[in-house]
N, C-alpha and C. Protein backbone atom coordinates (compact mmCIF):
# COMPACT_ATOMS: atom_id res chain seq x y z
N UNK A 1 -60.03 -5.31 21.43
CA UNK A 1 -59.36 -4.24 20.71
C UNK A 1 -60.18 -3.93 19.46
N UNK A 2 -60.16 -2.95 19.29
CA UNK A 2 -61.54 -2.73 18.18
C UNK A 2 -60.32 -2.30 17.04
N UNK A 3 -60.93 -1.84 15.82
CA UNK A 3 -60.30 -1.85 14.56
C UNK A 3 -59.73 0.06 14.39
N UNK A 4 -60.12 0.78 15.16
CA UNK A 4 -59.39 2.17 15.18
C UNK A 4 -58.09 1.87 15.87
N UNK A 5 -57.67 1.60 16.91
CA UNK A 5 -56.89 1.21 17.95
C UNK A 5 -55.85 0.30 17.29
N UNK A 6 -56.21 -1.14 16.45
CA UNK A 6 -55.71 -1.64 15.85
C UNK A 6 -55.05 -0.96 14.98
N UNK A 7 -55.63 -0.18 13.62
CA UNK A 7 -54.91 0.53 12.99
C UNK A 7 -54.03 1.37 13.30
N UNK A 8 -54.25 2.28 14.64
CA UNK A 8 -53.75 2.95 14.68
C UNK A 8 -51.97 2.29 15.77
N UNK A 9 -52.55 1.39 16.19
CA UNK A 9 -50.86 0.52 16.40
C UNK A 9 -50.22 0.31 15.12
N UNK A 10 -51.24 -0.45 14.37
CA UNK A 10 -50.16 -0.63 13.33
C UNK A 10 -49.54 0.30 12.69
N UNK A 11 -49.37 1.37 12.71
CA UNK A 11 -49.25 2.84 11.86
C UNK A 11 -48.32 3.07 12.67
N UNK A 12 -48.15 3.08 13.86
CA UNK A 12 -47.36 3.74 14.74
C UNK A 12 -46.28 2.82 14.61
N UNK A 13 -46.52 1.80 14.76
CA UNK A 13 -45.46 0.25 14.37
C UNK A 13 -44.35 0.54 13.26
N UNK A 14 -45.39 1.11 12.43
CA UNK A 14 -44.68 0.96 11.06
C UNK A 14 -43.78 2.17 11.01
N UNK A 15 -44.19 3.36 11.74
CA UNK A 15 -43.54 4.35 11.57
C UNK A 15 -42.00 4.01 12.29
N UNK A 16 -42.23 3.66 13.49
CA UNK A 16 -40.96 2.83 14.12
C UNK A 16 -40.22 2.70 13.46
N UNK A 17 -40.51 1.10 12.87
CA UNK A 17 -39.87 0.29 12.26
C UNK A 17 -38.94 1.25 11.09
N UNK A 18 -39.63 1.92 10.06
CA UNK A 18 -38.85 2.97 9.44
C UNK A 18 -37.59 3.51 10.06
N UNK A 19 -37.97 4.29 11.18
CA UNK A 19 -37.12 5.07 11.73
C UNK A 19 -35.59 4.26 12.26
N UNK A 20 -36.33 2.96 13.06
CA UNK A 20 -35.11 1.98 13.33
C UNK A 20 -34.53 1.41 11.96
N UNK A 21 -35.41 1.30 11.14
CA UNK A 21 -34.26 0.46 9.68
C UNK A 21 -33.52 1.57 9.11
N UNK A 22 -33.36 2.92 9.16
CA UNK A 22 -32.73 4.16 8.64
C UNK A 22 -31.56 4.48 9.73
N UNK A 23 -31.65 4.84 11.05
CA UNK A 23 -30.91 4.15 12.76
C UNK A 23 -29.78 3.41 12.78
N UNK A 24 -30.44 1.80 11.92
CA UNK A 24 -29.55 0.96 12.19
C UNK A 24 -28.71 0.62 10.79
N UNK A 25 -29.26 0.72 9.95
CA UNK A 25 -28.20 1.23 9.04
C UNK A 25 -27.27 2.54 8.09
N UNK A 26 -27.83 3.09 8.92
CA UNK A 26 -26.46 4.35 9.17
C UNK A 26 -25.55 4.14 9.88
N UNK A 27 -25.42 3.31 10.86
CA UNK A 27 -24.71 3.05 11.97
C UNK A 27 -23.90 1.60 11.32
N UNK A 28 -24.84 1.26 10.96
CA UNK A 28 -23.47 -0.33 10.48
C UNK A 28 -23.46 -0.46 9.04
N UNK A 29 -22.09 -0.71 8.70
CA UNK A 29 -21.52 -0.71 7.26
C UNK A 29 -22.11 -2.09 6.64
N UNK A 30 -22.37 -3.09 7.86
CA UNK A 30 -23.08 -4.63 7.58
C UNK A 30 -24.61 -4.84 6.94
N UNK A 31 -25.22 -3.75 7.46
CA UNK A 31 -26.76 -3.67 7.31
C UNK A 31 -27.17 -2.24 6.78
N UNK A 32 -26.17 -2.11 5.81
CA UNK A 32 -26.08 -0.70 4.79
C UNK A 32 -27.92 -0.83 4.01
N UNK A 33 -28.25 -1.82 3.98
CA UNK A 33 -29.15 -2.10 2.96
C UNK A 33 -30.41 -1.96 3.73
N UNK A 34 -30.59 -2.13 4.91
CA UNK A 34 -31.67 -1.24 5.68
C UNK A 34 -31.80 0.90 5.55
N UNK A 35 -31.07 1.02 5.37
CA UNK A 35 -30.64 2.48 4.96
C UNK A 35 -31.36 2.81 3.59
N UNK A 36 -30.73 1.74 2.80
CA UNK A 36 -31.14 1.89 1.54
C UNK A 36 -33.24 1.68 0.98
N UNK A 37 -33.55 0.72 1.98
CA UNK A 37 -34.91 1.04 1.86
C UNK A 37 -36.27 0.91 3.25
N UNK A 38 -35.55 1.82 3.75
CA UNK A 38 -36.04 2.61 5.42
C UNK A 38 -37.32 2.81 4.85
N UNK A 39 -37.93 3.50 3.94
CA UNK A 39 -38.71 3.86 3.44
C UNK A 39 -40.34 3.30 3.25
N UNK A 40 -39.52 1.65 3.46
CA UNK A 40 -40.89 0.22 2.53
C UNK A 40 -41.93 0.44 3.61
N UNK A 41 -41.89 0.79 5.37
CA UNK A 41 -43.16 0.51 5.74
C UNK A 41 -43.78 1.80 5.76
N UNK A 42 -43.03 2.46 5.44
CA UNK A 42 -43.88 3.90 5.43
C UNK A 42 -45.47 3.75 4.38
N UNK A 43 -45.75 3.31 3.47
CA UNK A 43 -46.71 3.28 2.58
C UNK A 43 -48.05 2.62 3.48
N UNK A 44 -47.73 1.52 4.43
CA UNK A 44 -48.34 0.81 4.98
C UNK A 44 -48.40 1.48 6.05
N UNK A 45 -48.03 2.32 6.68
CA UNK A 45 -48.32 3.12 8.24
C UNK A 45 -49.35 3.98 7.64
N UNK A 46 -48.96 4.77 6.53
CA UNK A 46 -49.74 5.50 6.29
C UNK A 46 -51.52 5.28 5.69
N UNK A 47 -51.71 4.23 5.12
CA UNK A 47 -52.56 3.97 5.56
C UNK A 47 -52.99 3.22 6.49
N UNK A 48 -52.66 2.44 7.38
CA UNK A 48 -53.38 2.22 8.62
C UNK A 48 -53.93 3.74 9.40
N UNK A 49 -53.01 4.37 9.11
CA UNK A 49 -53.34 6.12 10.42
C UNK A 49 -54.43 6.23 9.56
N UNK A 50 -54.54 6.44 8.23
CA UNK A 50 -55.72 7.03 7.28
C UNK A 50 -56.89 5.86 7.45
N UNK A 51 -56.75 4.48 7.64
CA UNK A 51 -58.09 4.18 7.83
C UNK A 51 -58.15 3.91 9.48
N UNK A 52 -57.50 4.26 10.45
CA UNK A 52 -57.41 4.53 11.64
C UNK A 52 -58.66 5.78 12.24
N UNK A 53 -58.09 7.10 11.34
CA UNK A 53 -59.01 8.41 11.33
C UNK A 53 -60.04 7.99 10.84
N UNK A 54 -60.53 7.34 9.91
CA UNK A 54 -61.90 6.99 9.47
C UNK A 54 -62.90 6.08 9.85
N UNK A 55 -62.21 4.69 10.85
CA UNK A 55 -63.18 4.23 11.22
C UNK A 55 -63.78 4.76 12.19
N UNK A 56 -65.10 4.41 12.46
CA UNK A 56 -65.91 4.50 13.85
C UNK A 56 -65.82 4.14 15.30
C-alpha cells in the first residue's frame, strides 16, 4: 500500500467517522456528547486528502 492510498483511506475514515459521531448522537439522548463534537476528525481527514493529492 503506498502512502497516496494510505492517506487517502485515512481521510475517507475520518470523514465517516464524523458523519457516524453526528448520526449517532442525534439519535441517542445517552451519547448526546458525540453530537456535541462530530467535528474533532474532520481537521485530520482533511489533511490526509491534502497530503493524499500531493504525494507521488
Amino acid at each position: 500500500m503506498n502512502k497516496k492510498s494510505l492517506y487517502t483511506v485515512l481521510g475517507v475514515l475520518c470523514i465517516a467517522a464524523s458523519v457516524a459521531m453526528y448520526m449517532i448522537g442525534k439519535n441517542s439522548s445517552h451519547l448526546s456528547e458525540l453530537k456535541d463534537f462530530w467535528w474533532m476528525p474532520l481537521p485530520l481527514g482533511a489533511i490526509a486528502l491534502l497530503l493524499a493529492s500531493r504525494t507521488k
